[in-house]
N, C-alpha and C. Protein backbone atom coordinates (compact mmCIF):
# COMPACT_ATOMS: atom_id res chain seq x y z
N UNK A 1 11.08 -1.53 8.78
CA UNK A 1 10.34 -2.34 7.78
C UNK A 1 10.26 -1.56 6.46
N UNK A 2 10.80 -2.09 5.28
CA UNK A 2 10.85 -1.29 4.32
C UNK A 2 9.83 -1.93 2.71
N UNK A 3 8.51 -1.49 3.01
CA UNK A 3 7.74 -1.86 2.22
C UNK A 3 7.59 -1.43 0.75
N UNK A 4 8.44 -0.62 0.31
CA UNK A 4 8.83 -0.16 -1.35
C UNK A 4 8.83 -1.55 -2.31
N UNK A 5 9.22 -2.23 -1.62
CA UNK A 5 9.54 -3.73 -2.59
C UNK A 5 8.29 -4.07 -2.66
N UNK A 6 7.37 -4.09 -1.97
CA UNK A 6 6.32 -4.93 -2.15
C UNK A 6 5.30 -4.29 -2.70
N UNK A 7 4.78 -2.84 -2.78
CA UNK A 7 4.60 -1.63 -3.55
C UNK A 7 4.49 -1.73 -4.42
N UNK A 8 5.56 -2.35 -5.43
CA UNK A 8 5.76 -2.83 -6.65
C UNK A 8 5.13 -3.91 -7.00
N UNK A 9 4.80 -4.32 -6.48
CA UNK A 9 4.06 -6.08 -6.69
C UNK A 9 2.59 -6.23 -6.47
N UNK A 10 2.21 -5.00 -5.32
CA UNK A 10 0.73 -5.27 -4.57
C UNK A 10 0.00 -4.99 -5.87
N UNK A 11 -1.51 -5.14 -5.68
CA UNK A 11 -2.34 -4.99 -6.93
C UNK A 11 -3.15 -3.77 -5.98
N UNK A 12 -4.10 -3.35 -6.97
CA UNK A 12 -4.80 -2.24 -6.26
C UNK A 12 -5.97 -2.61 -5.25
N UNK A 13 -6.43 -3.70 -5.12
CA UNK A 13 -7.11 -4.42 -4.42
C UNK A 13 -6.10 -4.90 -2.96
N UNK A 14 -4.94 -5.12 -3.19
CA UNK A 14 -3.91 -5.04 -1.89
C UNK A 14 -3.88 -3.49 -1.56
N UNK A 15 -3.53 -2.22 -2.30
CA UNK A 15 -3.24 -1.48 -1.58
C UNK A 15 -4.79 -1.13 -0.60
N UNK A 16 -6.18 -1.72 -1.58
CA UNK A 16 -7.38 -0.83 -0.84
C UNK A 16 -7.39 -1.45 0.71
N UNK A 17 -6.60 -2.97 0.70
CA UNK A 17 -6.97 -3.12 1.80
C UNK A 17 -6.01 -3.00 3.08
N UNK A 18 -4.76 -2.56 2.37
CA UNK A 18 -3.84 -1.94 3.52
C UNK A 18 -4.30 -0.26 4.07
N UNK A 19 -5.09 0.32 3.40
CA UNK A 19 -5.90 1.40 3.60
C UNK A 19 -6.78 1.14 4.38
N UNK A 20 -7.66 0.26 4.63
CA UNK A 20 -8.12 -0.14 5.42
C UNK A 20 -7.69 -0.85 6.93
N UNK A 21 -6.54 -1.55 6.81
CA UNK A 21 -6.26 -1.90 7.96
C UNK A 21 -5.56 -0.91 8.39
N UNK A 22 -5.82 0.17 8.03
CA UNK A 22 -4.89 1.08 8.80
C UNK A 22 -3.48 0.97 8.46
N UNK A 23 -2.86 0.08 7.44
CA UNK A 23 -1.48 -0.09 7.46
C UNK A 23 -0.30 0.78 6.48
N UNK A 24 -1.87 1.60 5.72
CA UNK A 24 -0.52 2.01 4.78
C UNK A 24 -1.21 3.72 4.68
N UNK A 25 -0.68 5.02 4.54
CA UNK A 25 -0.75 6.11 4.57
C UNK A 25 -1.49 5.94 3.13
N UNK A 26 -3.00 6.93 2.67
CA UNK A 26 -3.58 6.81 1.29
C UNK A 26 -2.19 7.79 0.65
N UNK A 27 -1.45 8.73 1.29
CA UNK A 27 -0.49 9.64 0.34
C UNK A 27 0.02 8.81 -0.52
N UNK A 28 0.08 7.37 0.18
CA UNK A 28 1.23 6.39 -0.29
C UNK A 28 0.37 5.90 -2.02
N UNK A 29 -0.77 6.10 -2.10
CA UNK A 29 -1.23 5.73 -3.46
C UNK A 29 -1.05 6.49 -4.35
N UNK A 30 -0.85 7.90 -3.82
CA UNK A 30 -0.23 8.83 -5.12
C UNK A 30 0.77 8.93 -5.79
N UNK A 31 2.06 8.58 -5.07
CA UNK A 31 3.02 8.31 -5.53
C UNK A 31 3.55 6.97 -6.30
């Protein structure tokens, strides 16, 4: 599953809540 594409698109309110479901590594917000 290659989620880079969508990375680009999420808003920061998507990434807080893939942080939450457990779905996305927080490292992944630094980059």
């Amino acid at each position: 599953m290659n989620n880079s594409a969508r990375h680009s698109i999420m808003s920061d309110s998507e990434r807080v809540k893939g942080l939450l479901d457990g779905s996305m590594d927080p490292a992944e917000l630094e980059g």
